[in-house]
C-alpha atoms as a PDB file:
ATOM      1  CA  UNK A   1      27.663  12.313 -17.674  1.00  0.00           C
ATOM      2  CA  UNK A   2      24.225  11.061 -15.808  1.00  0.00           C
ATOM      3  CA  UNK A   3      22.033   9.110 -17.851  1.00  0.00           C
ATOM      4  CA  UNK A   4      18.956   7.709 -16.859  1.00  0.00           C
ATOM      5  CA  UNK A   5      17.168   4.669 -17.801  1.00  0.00           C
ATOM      6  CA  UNK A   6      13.370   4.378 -18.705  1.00  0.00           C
ATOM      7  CA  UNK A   7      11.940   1.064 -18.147  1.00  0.00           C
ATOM      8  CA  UNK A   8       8.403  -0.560 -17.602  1.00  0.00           C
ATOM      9  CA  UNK A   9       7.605  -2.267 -14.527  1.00  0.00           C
ATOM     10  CA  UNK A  10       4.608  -4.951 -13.471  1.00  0.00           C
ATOM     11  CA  UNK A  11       3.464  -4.235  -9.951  1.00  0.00           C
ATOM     12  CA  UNK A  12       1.778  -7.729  -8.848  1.00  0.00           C
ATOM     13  CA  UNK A  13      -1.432  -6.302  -7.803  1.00  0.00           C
ATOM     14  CA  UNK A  14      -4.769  -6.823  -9.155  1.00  0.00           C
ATOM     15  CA  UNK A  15      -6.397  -3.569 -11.513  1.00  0.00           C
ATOM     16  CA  UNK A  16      -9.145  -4.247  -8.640  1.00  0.00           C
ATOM     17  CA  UNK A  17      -7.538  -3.519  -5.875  1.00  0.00           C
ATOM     18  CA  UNK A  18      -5.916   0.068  -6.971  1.00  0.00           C
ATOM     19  CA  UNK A  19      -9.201   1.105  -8.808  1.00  0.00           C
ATOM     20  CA  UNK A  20     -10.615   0.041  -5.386  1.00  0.00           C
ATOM     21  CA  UNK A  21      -8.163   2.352  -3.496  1.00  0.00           C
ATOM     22  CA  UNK A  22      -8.155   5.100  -6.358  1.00  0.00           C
ATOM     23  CA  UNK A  23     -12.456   5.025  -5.256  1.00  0.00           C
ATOM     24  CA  UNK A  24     -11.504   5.625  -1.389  1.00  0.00           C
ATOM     25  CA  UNK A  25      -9.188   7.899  -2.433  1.00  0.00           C
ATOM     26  CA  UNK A  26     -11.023  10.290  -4.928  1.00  0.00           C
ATOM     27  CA  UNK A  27     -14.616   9.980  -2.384  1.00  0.00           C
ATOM     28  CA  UNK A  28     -11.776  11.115   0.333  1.00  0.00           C
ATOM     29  CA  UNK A  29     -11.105  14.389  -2.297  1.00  0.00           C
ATOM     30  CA  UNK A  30     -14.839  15.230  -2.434  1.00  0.00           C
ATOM     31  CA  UNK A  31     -15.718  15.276   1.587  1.00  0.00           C
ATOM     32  CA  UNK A  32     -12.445  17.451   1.447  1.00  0.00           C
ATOM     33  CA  UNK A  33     -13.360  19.654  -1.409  1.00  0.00           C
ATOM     34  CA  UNK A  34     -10.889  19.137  -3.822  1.00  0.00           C
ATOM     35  CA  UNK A  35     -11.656  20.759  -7.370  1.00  0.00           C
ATOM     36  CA  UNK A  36     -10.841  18.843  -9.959  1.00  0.00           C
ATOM     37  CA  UNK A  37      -7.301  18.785 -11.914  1.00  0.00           C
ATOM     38  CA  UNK A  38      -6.034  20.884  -8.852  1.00  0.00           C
ATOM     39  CA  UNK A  39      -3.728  17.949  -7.763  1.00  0.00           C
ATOM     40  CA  UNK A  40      -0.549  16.535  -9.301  1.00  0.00           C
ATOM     41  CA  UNK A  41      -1.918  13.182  -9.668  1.00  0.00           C
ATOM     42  CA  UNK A  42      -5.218  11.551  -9.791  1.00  0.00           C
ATOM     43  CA  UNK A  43      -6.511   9.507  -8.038  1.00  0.00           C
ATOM     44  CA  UNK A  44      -5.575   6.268  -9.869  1.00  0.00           C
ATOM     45  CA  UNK A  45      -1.472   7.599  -9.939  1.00  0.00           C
ATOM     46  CA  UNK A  46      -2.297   8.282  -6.374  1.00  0.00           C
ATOM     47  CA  UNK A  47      -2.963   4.701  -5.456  1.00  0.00           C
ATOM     48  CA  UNK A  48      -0.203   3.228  -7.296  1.00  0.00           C
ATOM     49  CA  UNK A  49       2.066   5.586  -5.797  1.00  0.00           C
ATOM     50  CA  UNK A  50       0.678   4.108  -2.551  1.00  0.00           C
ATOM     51  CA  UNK A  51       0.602   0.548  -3.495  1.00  0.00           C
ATOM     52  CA  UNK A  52       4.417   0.485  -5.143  1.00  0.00           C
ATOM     53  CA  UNK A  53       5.236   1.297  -1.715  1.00  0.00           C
ATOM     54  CA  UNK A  54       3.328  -1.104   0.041  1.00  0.00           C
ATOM     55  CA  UNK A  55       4.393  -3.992  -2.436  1.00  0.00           C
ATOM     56  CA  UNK A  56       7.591  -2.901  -3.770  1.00  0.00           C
ATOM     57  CA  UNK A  57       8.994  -1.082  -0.727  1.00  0.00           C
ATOM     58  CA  UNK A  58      10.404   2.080  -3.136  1.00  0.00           C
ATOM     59  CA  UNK A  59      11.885   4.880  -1.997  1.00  0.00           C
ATOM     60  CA  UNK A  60       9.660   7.944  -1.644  1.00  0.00           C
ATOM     61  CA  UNK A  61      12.148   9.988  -3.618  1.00  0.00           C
ATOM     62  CA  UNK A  62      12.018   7.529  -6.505  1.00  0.00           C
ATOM     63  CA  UNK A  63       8.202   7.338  -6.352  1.00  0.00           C
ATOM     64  CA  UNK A  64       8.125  11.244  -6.599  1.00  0.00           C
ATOM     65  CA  UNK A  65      10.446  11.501  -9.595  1.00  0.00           C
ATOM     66  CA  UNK A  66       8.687   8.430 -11.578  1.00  0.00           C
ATOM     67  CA  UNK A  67       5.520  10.725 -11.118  1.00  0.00           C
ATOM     68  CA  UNK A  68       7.183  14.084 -11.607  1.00  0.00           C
ATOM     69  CA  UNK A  69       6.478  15.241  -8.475  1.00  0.00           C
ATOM     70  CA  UNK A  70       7.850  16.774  -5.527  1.00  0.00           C
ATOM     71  CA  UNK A  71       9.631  14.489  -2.550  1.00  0.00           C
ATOM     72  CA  UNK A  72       7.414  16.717  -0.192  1.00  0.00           C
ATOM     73  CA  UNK A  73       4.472  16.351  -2.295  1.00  0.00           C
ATOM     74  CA  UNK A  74       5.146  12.505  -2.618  1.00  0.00           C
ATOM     75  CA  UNK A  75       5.436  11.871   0.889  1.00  0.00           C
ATOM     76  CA  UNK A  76       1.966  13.849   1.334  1.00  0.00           C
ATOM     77  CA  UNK A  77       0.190  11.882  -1.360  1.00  0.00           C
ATOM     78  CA  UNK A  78       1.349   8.444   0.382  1.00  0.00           C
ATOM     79  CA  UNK A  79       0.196   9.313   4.199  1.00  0.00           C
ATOM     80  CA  UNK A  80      -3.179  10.305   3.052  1.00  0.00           C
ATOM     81  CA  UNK A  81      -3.124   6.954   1.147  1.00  0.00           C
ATOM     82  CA  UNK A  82      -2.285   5.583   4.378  1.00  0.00           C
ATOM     83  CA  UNK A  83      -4.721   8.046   6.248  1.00  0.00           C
ATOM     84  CA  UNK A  84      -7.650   6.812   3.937  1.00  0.00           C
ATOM     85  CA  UNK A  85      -6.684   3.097   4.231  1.00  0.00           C
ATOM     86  CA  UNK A  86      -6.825   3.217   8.054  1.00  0.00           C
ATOM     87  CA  UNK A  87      -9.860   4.283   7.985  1.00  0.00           C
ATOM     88  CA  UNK A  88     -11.747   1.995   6.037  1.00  0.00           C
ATOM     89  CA  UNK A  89      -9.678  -1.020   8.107  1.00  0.00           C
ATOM     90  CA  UNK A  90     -11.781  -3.119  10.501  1.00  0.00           C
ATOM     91  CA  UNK A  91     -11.267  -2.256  13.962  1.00  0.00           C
ATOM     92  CA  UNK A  92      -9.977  -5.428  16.025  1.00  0.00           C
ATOM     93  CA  UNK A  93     -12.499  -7.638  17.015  1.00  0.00           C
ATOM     94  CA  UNK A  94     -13.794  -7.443  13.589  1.00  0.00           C
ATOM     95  CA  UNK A  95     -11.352  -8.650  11.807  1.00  0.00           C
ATOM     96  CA  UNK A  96     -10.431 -11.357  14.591  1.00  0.00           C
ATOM     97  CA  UNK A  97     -14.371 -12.323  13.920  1.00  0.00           C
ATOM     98  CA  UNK A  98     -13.717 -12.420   9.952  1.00  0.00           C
ATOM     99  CA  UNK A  99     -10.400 -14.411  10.262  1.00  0.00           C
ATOM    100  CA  UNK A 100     -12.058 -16.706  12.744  1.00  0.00           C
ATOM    101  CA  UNK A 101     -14.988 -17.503   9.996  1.00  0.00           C
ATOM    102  CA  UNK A 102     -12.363 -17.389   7.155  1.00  0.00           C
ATOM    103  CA  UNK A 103     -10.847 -20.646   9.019  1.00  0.00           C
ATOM    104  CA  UNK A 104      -7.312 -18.679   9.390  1.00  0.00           C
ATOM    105  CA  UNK A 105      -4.702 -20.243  12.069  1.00  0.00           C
ATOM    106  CA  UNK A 106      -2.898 -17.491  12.286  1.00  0.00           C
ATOM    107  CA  UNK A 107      -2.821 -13.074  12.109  1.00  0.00           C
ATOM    108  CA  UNK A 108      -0.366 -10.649  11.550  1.00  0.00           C
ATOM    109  CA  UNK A 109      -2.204  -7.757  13.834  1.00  0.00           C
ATOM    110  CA  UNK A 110       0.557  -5.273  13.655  1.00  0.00           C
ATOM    111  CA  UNK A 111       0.832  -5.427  10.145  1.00  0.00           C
ATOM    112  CA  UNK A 112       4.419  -5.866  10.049  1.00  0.00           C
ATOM    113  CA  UNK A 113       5.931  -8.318   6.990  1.00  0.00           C
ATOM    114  CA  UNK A 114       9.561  -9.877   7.699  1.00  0.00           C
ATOM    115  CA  UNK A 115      11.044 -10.517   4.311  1.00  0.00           C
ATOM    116  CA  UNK A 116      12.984 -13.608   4.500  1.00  0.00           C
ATOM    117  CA  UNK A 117      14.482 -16.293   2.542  1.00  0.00           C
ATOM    118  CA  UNK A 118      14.709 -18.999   5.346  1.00  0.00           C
ATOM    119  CA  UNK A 119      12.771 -22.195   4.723  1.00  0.00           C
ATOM    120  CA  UNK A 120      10.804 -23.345   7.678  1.00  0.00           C
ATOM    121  CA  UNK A 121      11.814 -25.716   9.915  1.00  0.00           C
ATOM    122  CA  UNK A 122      10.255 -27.587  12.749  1.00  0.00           C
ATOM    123  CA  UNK A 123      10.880 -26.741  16.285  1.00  0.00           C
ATOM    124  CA  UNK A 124       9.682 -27.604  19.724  1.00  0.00           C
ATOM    125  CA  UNK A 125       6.329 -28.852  19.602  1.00  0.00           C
ATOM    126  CA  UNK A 126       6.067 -28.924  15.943  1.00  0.00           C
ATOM    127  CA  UNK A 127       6.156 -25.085  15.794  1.00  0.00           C
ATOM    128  CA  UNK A 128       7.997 -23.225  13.287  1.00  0.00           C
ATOM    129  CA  UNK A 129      11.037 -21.780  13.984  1.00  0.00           C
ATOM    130  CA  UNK A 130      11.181 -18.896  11.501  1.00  0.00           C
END
């Protein structure tokens, strides 16, 4: 016999930055015309659903039963996370101008994190080699 497990879980994000999200997403449900309490989740669930994926990396099928929803309707909820996100990103020379002011040595453009549990070593002219 299947059982299943119910635990609590801390995603390391700031209340800030998924209210923040939640905002972009619910003002994305207005210029669309979304009535209220017509969707599975709000907007709030809606960004955490987002962000758990983002942070966490969880499954999409996992993410849709934690919320009680639908793997179809899960996968929909996290592109037009995505879809919302995009665009309210900086286009590129932007956010080269903002990294140059922050004082940043170095971008990751593509937005691609390697996960890794290497420690950095020095190569050829003092660059790293990871």
């Amino acid at each position: 016999m299947l059982t299943s497990i119910t635990y609590t879980a801390v995603l390391d994000v700031s209340r800030a930055t998924a209210e923040h999200l939640a905002k972009l997403l619910g003002e994305h449900r207005e210029r669309l015309g979304t009535r209220k309490g017509t969707r599975a989740l709000g907007p709030f669930k809606q960004a955490v659903l987002v962000l758990r994926w983002f942070i966490d990396g969880t499954r999409l099928v996992q993410l849709a039963r934690d919320n009680g929803i639908s793997a179809p309707t899960a996968y929909r909820y996290l592109h037009e996370g995505l879809t919302v996100l995009a665009d309210h990103a900086p286009d590129l020379s932007t956010a080269l101008e903002r990294a140059a002011a922050a004082g940043y040595t170095h971008l990751n453009l593509d937005g691609t994190v390697i996960r890794t549990d290497r420690v950095a070593a020095a190569g050829p002219n003092g660059a790293d080699l990871w």
